[in-house]
N, C-alpha and C. Protein backbone atom coordinates (compact mmCIF):
# COMPACT_ATOMS: atom_id res chain seq x y z
N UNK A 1 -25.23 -221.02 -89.35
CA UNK A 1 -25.62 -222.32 -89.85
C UNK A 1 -27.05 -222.26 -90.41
N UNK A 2 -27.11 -223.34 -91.51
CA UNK A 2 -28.58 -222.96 -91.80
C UNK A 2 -29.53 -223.50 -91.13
N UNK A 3 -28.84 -224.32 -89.90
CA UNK A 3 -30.38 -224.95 -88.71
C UNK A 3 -30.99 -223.13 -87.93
N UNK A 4 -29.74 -222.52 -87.93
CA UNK A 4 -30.20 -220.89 -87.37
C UNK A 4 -30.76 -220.14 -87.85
N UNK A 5 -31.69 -220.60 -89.33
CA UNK A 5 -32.42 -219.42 -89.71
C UNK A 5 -33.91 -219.23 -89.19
N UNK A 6 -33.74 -218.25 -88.66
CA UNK A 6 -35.54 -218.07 -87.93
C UNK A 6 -36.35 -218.52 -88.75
N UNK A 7 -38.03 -218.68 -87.84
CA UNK A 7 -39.44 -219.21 -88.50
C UNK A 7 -39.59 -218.15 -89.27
N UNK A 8 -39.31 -217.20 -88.71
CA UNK A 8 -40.33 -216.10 -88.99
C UNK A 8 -39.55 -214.41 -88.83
N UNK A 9 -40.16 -213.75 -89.44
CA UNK A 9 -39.41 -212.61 -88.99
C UNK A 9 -40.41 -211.24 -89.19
N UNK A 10 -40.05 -210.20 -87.87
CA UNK A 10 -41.55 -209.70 -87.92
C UNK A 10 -41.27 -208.41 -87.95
N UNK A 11 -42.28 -207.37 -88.45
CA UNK A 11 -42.11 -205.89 -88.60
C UNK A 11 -43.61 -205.47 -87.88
N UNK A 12 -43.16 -204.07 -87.37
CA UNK A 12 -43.81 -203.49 -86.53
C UNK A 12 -44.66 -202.68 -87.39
N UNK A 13 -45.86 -202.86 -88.13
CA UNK A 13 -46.63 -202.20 -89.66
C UNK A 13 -47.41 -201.04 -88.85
N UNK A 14 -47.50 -200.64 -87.52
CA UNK A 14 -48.61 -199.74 -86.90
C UNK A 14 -47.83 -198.46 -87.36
N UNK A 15 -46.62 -197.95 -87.37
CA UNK A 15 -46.09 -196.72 -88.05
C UNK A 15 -46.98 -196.30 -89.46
N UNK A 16 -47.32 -197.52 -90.66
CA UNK A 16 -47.23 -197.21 -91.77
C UNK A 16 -48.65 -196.65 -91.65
N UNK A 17 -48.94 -194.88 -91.64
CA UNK A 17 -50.01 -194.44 -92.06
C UNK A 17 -50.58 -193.95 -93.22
N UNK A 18 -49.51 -193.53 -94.19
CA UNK A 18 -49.85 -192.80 -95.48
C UNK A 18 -49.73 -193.41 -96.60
N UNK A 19 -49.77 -193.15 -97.43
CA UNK A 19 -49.43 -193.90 -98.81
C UNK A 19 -47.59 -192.93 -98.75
N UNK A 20 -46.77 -193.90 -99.29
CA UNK A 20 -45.46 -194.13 -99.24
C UNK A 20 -44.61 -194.22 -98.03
N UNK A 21 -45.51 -194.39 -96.75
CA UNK A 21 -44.54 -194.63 -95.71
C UNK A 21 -44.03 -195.88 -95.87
N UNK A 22 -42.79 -196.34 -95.50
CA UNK A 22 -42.41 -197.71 -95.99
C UNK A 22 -41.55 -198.62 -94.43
N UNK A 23 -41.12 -199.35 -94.31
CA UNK A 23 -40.15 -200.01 -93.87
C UNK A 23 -38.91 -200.43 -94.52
N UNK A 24 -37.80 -200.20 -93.57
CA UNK A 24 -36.77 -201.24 -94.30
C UNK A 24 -36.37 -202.42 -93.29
N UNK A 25 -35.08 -203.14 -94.04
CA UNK A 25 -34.68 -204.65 -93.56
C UNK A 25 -34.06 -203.95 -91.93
N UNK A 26 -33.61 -202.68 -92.18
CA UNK A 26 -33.31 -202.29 -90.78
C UNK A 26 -34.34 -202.56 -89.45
N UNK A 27 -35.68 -202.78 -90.10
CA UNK A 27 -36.88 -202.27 -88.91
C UNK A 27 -37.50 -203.56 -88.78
N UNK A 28 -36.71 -204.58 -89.11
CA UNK A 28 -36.86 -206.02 -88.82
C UNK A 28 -36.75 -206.62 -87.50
N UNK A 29 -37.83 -206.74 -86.81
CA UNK A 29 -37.15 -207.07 -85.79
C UNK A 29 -37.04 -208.78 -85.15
N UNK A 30 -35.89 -208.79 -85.08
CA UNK A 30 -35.23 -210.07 -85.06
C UNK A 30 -34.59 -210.48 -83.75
N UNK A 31 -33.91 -211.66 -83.04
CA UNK A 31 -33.08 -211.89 -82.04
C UNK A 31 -31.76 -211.63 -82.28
N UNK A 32 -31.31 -211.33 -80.87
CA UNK A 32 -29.83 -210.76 -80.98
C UNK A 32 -28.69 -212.00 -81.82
N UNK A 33 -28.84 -213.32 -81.91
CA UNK A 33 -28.42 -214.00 -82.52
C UNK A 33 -28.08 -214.12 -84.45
N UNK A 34 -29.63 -213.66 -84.47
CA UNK A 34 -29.50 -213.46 -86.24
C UNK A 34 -28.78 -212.21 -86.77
N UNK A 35 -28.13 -212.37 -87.75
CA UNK A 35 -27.39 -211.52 -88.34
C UNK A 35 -27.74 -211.44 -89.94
N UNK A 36 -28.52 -209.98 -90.48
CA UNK A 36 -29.19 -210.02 -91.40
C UNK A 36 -28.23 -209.18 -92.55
N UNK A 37 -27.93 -210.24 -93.46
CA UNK A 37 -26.55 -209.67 -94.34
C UNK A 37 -27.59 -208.65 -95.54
N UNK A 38 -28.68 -208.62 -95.69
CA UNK A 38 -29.26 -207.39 -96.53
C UNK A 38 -28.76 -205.95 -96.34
N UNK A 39 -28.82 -205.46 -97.53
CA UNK A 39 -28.54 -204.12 -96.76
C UNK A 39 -29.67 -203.48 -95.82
N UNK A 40 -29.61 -202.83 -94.94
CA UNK A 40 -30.13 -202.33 -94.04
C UNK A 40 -31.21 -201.14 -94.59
N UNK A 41 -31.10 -200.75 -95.87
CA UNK A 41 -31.66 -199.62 -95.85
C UNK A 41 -32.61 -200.22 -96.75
N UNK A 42 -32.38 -200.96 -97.19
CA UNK A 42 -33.61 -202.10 -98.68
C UNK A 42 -35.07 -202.05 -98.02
N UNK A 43 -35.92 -201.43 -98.68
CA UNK A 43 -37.06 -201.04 -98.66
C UNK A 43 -37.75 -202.85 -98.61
N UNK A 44 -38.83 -203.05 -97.55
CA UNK A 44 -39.73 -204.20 -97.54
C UNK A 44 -41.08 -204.42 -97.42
N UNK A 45 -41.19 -203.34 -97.42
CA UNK A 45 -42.81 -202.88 -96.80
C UNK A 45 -42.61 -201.44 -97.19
N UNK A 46 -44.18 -200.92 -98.15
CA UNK A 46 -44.53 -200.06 -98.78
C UNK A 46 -45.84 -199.77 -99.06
N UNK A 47 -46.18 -198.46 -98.27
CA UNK A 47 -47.42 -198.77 -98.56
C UNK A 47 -47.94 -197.52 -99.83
N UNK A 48 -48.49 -198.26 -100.87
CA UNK A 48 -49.04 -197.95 -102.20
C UNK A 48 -50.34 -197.75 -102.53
N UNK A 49 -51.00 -196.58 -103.23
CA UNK A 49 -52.42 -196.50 -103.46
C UNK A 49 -52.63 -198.04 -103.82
N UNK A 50 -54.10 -197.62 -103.78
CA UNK A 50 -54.50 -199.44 -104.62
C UNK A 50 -54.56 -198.96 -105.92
N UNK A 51 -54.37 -200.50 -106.30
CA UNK A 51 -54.70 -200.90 -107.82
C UNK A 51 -56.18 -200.74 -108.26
N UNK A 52 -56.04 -200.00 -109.40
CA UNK A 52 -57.49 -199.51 -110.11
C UNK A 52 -57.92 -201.09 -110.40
N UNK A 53 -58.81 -201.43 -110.18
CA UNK A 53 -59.33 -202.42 -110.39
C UNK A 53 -59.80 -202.72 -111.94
N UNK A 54 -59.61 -203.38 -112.74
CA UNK A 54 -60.33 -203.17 -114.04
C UNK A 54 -61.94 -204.22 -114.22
N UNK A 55 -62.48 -203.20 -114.12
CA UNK A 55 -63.42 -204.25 -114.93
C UNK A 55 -64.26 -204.45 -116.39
N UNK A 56 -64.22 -205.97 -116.57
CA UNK A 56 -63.93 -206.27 -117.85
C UNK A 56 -65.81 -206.48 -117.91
N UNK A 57 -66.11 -205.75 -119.12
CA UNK A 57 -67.82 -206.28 -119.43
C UNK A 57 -68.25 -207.44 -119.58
N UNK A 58 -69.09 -207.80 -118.76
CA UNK A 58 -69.64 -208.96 -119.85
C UNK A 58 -70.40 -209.21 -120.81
N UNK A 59 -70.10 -209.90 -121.54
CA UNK A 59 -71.14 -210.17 -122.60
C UNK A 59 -71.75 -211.51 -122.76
N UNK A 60 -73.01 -211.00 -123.14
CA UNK A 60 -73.76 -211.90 -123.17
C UNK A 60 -74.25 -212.52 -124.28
N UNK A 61 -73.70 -213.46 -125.17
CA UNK A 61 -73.33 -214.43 -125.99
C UNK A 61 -74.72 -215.57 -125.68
N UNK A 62 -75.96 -215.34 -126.46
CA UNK A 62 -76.59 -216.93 -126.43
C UNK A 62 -76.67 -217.76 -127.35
N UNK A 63 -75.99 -219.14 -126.81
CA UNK A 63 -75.61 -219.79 -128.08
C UNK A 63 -76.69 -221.10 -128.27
N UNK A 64 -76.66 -221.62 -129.02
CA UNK A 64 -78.00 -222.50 -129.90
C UNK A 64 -77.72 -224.13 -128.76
N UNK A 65 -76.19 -223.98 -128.56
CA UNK A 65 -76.30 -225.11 -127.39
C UNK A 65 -76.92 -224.86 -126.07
N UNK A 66 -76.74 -223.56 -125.51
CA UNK A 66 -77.18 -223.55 -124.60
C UNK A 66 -79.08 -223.05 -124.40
N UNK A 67 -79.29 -222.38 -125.66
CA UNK A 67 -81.03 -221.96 -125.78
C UNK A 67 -81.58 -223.00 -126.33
N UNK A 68 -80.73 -223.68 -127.29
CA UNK A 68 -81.83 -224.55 -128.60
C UNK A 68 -81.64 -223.83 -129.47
N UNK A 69 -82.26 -224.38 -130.49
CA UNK A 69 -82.29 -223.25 -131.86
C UNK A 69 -83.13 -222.89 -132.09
N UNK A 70 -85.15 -222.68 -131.31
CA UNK A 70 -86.01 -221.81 -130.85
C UNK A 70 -86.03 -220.93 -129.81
N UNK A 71 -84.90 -221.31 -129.67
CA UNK A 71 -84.62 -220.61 -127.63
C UNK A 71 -85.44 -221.31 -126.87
N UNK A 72 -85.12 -222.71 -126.71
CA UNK A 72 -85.81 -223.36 -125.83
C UNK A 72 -84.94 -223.63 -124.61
N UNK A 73 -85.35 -223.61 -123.48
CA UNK A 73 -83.84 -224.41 -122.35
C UNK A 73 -83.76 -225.54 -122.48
N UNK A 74 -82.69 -226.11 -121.50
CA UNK A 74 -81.70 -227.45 -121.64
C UNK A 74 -83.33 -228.27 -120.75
N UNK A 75 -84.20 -228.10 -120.00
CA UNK A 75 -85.00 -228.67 -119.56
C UNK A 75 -86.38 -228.81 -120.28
N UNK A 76 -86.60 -227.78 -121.18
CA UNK A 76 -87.32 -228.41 -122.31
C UNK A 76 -86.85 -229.00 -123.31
N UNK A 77 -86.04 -229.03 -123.87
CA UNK A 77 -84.88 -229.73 -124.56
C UNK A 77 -85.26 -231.74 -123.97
N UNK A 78 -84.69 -231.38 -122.67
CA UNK A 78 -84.82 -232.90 -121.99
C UNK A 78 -86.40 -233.55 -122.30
N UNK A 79 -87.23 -232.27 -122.00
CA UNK A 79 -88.89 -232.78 -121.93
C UNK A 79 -89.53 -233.32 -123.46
N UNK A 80 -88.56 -232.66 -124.35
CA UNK A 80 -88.95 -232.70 -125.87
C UNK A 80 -88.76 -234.37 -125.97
N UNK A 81 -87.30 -234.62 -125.42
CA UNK A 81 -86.80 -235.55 -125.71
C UNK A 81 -87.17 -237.17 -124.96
N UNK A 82 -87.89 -236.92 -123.85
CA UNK A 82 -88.74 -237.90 -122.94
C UNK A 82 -89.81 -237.79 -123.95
N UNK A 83 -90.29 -236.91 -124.43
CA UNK A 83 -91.66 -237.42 -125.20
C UNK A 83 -91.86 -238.33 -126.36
N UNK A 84 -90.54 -237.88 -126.72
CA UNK A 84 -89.92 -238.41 -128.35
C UNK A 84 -89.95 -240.08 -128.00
N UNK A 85 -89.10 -240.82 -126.82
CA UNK A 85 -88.79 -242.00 -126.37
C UNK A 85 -90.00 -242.36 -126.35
N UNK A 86 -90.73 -241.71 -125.31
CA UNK A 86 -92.22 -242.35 -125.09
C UNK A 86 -93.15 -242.87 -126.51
N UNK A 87 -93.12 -241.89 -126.91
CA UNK A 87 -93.83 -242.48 -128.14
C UNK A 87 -93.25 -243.23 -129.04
N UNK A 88 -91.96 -243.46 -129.20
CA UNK A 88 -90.99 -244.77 -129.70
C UNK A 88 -91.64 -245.53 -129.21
N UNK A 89 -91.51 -245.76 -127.66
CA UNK A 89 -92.17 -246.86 -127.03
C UNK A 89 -93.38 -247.38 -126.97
N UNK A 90 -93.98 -246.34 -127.03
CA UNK A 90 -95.93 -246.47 -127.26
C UNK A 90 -96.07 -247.11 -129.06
N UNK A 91 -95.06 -246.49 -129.40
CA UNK A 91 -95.40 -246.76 -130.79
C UNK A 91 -95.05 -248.91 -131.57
N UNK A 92 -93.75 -248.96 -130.51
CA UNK A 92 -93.34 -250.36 -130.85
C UNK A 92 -94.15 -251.05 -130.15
N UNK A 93 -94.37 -250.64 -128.79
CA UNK A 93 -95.76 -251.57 -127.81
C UNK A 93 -94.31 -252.01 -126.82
N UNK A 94 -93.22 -251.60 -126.68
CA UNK A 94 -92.64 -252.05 -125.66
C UNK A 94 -92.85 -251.42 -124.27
N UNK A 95 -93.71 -250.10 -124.45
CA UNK A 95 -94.00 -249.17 -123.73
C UNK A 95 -95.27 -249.40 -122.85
N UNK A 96 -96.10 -250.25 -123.51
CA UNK A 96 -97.32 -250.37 -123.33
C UNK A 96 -97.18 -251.00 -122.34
N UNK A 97 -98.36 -250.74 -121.24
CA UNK A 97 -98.89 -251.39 -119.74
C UNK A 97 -99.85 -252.48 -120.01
N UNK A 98 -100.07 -253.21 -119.51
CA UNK A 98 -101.19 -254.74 -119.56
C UNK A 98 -101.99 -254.53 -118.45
């Protein structure tokens, strides 16, 4: 029934020492109740060199949004631009202190 299918099902991995020692569905170990219709000899566990890792270069791309178009940063950029307001404001007198 399918209320009888186990949580879980567990293999004993302390055998696997080398690269290609493997497990099969045989070395499953399960309760005397479950009945595992795989074939028995179906490989489930394998152990494989690792994967060459690739790594990809980076590059370093500086673009006019992120420098400015003097190579200025995004925080002089901001400072350029507080000064600019200010003197809008100094300039109309809405800026001005009494």
């Amino acid at each position: 029934m399918p209320t009888d299918i186990p949580e879980n099902i567990t293999f004993d991995i302390s055998s696997l020492k080398e690269i290609g020692d493997h497990l099969k569905v045989s070395d499953a170990k399960v309760g005397a109740e479950v009945e595992i219709k795989t074939d028995p000899e179906q490989i489930v566990i394998a152990l494989q060199e690792p994967m060459k890792e690739e790594v990809i270069p980076v590059v370093e791309e500086v673009s006019e949004e992120i420098t400015g178009a003097e190579g200025e940063t995004p925080a002089e950029r901001r400072s350029q631009r507080r000064r600019k307001t200010r003197r809008k404001r100094n300039q109309t007198g809405r800026g001005a202190q009494s």
